[in-house]
PDB file of N, CA and C in Angstrom:
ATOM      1  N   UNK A   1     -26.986  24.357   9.321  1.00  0.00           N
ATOM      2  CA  UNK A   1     -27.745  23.588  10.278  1.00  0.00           C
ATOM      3  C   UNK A   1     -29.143  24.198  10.397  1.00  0.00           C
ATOM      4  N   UNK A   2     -29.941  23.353  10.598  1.00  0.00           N
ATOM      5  CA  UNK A   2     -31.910  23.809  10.642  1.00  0.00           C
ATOM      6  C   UNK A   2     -31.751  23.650  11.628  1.00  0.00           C
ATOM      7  N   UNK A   3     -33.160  23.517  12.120  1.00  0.00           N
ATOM      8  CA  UNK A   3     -34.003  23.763  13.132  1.00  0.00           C
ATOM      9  C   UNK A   3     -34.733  22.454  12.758  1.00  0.00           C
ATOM     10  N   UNK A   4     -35.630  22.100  14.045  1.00  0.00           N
ATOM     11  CA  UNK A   4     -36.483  20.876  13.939  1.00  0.00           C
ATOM     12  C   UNK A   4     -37.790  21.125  14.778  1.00  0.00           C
ATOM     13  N   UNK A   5     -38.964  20.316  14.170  1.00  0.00           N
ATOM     14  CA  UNK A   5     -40.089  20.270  15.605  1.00  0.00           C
ATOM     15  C   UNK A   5     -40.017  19.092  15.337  1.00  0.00           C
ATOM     16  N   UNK A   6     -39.937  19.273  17.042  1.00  0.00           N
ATOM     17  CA  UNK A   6     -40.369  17.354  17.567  1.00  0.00           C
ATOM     18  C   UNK A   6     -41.651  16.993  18.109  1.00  0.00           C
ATOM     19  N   UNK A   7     -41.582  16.526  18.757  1.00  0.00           N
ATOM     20  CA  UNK A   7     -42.842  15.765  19.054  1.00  0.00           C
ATOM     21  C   UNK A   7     -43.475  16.247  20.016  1.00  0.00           C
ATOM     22  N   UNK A   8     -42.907  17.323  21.125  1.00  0.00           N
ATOM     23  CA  UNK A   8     -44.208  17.867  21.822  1.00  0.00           C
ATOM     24  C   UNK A   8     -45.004  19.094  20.983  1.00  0.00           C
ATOM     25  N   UNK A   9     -45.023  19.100  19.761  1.00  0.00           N
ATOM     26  CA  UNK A   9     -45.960  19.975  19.181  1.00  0.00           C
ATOM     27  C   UNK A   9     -46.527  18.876  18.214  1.00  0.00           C
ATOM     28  N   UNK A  10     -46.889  17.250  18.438  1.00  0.00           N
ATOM     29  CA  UNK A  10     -47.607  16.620  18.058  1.00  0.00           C
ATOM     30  C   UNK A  10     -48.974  16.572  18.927  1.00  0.00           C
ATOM     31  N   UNK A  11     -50.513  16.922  18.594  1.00  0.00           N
ATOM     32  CA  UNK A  11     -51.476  17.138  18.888  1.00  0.00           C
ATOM     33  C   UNK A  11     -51.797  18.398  19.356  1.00  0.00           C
ATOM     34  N   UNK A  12     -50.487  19.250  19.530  1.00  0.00           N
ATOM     35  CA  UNK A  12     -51.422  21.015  19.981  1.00  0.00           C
ATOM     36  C   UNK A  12     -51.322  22.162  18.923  1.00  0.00           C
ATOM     37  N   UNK A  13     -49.811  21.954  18.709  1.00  0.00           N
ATOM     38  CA  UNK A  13     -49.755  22.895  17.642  1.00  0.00           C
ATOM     39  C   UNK A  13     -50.207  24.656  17.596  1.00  0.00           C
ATOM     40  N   UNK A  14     -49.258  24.635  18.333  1.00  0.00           N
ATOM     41  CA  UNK A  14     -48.823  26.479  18.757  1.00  0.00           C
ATOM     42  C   UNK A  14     -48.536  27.212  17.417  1.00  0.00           C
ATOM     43  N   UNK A  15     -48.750  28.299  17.431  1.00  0.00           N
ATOM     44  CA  UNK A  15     -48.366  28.505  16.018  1.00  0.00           C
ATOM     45  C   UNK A  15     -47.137  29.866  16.151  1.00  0.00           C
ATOM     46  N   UNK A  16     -47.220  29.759  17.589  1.00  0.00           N
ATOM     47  CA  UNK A  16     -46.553  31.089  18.327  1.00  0.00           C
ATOM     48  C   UNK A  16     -45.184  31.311  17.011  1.00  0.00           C
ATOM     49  N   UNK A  17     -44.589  30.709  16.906  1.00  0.00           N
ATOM     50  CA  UNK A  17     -42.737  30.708  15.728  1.00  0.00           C
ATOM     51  C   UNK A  17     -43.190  31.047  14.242  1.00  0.00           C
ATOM     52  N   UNK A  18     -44.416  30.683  14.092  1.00  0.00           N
ATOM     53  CA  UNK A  18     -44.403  31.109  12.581  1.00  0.00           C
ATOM     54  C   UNK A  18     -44.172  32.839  12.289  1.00  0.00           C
ATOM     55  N   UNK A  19     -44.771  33.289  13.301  1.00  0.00           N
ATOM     56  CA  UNK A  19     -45.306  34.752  13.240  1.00  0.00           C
ATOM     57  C   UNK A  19     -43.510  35.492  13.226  1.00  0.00           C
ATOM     58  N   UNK A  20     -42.618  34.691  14.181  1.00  0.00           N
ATOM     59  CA  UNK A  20     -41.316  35.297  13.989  1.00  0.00           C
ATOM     60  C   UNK A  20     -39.939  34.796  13.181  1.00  0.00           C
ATOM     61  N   UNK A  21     -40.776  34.219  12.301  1.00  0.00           N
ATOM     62  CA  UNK A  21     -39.878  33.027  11.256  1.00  0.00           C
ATOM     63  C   UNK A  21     -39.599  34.409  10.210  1.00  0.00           C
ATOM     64  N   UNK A  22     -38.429  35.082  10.497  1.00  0.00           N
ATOM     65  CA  UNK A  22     -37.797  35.801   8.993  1.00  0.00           C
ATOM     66  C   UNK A  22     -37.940  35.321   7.322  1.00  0.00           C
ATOM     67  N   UNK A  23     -37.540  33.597   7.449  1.00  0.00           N
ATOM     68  CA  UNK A  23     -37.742  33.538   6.196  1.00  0.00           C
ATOM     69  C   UNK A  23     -39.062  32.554   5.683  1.00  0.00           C
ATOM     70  N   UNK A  24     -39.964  32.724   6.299  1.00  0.00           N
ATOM     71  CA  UNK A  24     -41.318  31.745   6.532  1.00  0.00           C
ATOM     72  C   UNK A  24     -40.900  29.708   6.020  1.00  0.00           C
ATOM     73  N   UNK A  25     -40.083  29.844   6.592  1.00  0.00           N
ATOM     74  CA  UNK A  25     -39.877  27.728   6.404  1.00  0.00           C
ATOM     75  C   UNK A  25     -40.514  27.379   7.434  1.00  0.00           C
ATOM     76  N   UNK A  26     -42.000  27.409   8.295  1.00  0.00           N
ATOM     77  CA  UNK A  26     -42.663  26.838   8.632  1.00  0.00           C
ATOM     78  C   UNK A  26     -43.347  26.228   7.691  1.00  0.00           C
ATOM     79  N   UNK A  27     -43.956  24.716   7.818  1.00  0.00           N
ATOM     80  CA  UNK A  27     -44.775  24.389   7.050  1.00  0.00           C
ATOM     81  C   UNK A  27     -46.221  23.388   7.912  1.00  0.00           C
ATOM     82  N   UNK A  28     -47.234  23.358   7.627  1.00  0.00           N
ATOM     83  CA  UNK A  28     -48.881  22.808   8.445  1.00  0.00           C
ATOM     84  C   UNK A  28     -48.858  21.818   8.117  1.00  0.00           C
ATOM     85  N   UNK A  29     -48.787  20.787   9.035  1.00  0.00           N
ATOM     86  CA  UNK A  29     -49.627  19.188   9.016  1.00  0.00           C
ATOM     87  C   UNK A  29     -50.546  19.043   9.587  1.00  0.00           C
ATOM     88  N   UNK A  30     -51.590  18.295   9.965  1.00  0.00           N
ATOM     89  CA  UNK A  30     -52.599  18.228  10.424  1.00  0.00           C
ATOM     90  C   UNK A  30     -52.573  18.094  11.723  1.00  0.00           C
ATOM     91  N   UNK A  31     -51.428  17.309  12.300  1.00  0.00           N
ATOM     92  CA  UNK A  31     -51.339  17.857  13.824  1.00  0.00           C
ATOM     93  C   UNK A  31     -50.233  18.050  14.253  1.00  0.00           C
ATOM     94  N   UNK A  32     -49.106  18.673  13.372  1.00  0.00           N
ATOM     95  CA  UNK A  32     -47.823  19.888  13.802  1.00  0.00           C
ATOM     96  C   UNK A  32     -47.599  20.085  12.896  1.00  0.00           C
ATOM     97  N   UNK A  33     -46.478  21.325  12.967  1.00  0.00           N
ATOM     98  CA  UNK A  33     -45.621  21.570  12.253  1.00  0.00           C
ATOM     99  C   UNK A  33     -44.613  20.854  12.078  1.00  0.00           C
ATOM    100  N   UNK A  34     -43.797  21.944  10.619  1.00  0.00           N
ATOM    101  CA  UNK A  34     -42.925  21.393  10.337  1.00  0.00           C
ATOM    102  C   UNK A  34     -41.418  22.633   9.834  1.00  0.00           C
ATOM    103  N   UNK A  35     -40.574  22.655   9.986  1.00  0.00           N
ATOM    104  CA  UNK A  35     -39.443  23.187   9.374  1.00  0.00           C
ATOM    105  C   UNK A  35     -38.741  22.791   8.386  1.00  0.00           C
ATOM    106  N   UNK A  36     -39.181  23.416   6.986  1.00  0.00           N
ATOM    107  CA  UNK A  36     -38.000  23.078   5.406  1.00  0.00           C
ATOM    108  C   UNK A  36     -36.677  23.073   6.139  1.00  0.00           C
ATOM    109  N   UNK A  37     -35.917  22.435   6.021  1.00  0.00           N
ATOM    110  CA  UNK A  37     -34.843  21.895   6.156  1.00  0.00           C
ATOM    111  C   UNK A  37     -33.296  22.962   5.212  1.00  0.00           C
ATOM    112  N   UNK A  38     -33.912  23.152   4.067  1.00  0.00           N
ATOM    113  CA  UNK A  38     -33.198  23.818   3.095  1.00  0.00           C
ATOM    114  C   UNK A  38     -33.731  25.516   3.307  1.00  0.00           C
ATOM    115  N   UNK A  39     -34.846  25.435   4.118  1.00  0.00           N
ATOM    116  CA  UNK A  39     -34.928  27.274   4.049  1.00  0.00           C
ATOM    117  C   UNK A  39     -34.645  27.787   5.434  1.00  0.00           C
ATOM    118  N   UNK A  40     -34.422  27.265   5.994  1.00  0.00           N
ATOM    119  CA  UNK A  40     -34.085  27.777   7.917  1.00  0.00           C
ATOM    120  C   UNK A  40     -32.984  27.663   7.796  1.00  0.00           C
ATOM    121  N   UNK A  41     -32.876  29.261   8.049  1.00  0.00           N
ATOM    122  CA  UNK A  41     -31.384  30.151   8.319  1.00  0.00           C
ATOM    123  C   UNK A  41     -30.938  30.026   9.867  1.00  0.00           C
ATOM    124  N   UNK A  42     -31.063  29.159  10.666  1.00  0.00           N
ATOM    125  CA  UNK A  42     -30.735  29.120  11.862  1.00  0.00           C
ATOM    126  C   UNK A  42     -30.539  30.084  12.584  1.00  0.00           C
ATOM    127  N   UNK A  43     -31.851  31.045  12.794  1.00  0.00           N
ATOM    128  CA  UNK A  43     -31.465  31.900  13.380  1.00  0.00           C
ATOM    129  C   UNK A  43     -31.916  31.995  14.828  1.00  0.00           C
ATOM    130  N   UNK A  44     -32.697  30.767  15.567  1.00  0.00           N
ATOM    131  CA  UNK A  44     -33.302  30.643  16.371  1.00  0.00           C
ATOM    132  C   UNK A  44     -34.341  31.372  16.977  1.00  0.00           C
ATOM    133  N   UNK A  45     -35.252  32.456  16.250  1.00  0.00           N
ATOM    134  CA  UNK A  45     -36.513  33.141  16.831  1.00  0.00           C
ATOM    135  C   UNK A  45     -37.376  32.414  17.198  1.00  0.00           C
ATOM    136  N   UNK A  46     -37.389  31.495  16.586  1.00  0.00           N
ATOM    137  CA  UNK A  46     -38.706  30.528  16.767  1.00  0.00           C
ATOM    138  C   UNK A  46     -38.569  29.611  18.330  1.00  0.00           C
ATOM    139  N   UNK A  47     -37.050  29.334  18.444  1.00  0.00           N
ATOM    140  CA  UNK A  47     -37.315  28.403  19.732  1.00  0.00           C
ATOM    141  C   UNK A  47     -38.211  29.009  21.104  1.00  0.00           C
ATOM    142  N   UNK A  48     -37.488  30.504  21.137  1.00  0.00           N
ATOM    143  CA  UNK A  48     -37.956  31.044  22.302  1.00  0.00           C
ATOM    144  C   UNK A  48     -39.100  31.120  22.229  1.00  0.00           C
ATOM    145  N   UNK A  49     -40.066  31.492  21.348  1.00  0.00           N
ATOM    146  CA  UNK A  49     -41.290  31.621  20.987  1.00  0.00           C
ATOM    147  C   UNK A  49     -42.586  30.356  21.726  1.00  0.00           C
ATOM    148  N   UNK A  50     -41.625  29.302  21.022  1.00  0.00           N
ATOM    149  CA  UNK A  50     -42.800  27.540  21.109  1.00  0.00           C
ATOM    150  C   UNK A  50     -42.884  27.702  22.789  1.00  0.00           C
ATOM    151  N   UNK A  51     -44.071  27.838  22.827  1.00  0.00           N
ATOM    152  CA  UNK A  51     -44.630  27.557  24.320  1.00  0.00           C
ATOM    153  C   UNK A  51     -44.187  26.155  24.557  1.00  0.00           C
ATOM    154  N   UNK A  52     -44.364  25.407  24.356  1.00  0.00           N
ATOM    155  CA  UNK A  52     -44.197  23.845  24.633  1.00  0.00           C
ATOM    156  C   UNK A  52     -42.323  23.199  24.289  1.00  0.00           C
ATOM    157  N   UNK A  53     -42.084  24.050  23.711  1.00  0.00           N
ATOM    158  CA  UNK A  53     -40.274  23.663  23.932  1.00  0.00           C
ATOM    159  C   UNK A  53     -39.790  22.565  22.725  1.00  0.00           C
ATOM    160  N   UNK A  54     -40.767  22.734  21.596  1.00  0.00           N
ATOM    161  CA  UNK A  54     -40.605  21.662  20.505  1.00  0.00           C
ATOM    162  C   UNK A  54     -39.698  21.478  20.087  1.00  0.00           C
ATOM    163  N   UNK A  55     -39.005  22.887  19.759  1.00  0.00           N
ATOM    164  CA  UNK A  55     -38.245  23.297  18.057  1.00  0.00           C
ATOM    165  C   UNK A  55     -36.415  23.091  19.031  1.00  0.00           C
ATOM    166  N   UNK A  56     -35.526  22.539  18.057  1.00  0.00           N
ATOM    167  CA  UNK A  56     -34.704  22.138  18.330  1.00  0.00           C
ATOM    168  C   UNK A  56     -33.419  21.921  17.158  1.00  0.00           C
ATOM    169  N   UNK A  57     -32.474  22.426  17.681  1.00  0.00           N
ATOM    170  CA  UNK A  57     -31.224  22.818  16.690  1.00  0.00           C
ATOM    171  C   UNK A  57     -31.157  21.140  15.864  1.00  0.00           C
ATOM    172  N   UNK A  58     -31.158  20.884  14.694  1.00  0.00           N
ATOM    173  CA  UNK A  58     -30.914  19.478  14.068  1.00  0.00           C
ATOM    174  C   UNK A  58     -30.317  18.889  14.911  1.00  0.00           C
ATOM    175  N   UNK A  59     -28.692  19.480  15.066  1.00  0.00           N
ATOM    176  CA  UNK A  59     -27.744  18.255  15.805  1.00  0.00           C
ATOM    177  C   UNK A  59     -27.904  18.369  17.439  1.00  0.00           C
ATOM    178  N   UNK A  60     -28.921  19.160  17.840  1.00  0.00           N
ATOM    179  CA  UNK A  60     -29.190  19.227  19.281  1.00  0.00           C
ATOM    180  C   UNK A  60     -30.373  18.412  19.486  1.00  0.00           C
ATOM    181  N   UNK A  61     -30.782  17.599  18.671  1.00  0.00           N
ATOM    182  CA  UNK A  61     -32.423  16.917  19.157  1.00  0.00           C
ATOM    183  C   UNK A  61     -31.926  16.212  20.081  1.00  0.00           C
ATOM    184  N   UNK A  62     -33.476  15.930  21.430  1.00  0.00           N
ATOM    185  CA  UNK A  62     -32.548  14.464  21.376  1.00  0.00           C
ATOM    186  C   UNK A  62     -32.294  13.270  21.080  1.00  0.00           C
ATOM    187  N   UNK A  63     -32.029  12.269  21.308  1.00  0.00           N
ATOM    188  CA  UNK A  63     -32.036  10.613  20.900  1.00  0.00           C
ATOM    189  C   UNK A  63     -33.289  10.577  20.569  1.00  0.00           C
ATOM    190  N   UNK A  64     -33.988  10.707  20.910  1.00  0.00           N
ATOM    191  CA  UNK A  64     -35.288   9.331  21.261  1.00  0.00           C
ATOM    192  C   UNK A  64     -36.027  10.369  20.547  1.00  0.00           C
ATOM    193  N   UNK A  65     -35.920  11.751  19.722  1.00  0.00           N
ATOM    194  CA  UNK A  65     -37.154  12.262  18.849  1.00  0.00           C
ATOM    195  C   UNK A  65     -35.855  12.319  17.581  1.00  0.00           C
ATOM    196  N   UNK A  66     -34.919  11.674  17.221  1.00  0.00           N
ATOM    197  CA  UNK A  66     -34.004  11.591  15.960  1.00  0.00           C
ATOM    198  C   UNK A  66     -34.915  11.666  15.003  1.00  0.00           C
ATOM    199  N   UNK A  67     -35.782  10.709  15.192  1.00  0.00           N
ATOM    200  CA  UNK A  67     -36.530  10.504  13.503  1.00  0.00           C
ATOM    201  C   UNK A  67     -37.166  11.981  12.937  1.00  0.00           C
ATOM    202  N   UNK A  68     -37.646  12.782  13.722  1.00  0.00           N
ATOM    203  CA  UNK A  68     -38.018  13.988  13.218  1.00  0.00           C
ATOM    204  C   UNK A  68     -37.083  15.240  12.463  1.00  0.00           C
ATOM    205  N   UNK A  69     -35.855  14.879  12.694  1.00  0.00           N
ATOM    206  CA  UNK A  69     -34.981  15.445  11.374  1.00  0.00           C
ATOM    207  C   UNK A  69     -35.197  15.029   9.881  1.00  0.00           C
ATOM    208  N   UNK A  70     -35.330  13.716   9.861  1.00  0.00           N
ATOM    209  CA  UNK A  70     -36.274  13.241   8.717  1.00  0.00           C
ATOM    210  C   UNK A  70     -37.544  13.216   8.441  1.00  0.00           C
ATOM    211  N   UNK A  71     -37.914  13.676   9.716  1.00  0.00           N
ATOM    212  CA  UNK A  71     -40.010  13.544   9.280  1.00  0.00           C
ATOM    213  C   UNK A  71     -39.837  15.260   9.154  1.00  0.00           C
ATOM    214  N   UNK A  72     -39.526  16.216   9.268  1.00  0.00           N
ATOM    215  CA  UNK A  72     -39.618  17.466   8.719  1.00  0.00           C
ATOM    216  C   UNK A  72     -39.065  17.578   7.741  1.00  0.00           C
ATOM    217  N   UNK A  73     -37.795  16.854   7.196  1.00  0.00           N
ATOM    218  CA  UNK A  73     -37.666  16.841   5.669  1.00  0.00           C
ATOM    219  C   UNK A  73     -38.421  16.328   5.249  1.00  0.00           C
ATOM    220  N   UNK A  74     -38.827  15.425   5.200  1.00  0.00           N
ATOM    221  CA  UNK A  74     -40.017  14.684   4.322  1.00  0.00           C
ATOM    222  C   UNK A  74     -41.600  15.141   3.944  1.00  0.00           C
ATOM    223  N   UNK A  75     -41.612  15.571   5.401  1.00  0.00           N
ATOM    224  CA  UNK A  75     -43.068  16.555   5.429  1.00  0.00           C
ATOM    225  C   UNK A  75     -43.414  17.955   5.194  1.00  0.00           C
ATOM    226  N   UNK A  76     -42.190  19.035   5.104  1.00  0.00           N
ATOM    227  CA  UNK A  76     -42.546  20.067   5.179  1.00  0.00           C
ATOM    228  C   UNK A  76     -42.416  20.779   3.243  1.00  0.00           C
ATOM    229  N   UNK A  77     -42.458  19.788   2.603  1.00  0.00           N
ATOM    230  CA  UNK A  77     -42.638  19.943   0.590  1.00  0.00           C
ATOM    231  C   UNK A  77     -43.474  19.758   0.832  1.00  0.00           C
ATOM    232  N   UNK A  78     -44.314  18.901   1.130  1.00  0.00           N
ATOM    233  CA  UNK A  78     -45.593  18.242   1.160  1.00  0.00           C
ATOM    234  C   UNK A  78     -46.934  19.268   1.756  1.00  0.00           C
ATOM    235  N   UNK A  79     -46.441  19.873   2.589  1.00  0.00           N
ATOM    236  CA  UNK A  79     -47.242  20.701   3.345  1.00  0.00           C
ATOM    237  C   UNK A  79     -47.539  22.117   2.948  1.00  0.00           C
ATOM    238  N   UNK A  80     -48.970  23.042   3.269  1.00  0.00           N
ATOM    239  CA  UNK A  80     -48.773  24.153   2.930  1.00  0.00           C
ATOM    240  C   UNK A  80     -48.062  24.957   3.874  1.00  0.00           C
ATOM    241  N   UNK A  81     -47.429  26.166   3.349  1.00  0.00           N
ATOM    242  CA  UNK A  81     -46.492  27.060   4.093  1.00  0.00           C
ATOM    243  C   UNK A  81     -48.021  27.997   5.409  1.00  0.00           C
ATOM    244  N   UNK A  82     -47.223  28.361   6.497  1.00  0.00           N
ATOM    245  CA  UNK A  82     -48.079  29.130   7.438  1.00  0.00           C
ATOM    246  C   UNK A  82     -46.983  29.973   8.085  1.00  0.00           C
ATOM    247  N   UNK A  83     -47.846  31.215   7.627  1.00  0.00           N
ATOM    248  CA  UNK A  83     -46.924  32.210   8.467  1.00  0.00           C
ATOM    249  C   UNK A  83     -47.792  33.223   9.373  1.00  0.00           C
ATOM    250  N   UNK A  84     -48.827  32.560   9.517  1.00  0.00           N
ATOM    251  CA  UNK A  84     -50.041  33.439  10.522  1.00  0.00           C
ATOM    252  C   UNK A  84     -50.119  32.736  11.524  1.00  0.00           C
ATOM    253  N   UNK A  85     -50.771  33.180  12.782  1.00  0.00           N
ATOM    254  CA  UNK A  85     -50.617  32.312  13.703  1.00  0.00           C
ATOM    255  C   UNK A  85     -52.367  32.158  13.616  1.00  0.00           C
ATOM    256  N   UNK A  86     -52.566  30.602  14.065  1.00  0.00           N
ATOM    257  CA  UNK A  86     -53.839  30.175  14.293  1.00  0.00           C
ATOM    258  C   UNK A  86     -54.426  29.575  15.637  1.00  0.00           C
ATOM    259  N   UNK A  87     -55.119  29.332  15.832  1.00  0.00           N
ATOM    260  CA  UNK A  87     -55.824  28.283  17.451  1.00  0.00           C
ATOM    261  C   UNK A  87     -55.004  27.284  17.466  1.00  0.00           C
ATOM    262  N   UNK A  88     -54.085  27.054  18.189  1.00  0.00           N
ATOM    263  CA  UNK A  88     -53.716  25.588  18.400  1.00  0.00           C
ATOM    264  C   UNK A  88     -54.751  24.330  18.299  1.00  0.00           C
ATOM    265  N   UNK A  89     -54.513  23.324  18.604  1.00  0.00           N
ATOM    266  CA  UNK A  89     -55.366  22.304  18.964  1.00  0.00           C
ATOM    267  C   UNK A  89     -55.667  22.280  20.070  1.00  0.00           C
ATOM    268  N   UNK A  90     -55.001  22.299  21.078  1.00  0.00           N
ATOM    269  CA  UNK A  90     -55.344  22.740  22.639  1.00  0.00           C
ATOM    270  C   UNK A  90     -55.373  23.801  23.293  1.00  0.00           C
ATOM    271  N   UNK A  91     -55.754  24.026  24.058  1.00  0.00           N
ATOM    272  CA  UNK A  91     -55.996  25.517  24.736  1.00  0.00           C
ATOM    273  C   UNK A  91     -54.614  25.292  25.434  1.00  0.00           C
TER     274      UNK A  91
END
């Protein structure tokens, strides 16, 4: 089982979880992240981390952000890997 970001790290984009991601499966979109699906060892460092409460066990999302189990598979090949932390988008 992965990990997921949902949708409250659409437009700010904390970067707080990358920095404690063991096996770096964060990956950068232009306005969030994303979690490889196939490289997150479920180890949960990252949840406590997200200021904003994004990141979420696959089968724990809830209803109404489902589609983002598939928009982080889909998006996070596509994306470059980040394992530094940067400026969010918002303060």
């Amino acid at each position: 089982m992965a990990h997921v970001v949902g949708n409250a790290c659409f437009g700010c984009k904390f970067t707080d979880c990358v920095e404690v991601c063991p096996v770096e499966c964060f990956y950068e979109g232009e306005q969030m992240l994303y979690i490889h699906p196939d490289e997150c060892i479920d180890c949960e460092a990252c949840v406590v981390e997200c200021p904003v409460e994004a990141i979420y066990e696959e089968f724990n999302i809830p209803e109404d952000e489902e589609a983002y189990v598939a928009h982080n598979a889909e998006m996070a090949p596509q994306s470059p890997s980040i394992t530094e932390r940067k400026k969010p988008l918002i303060d």
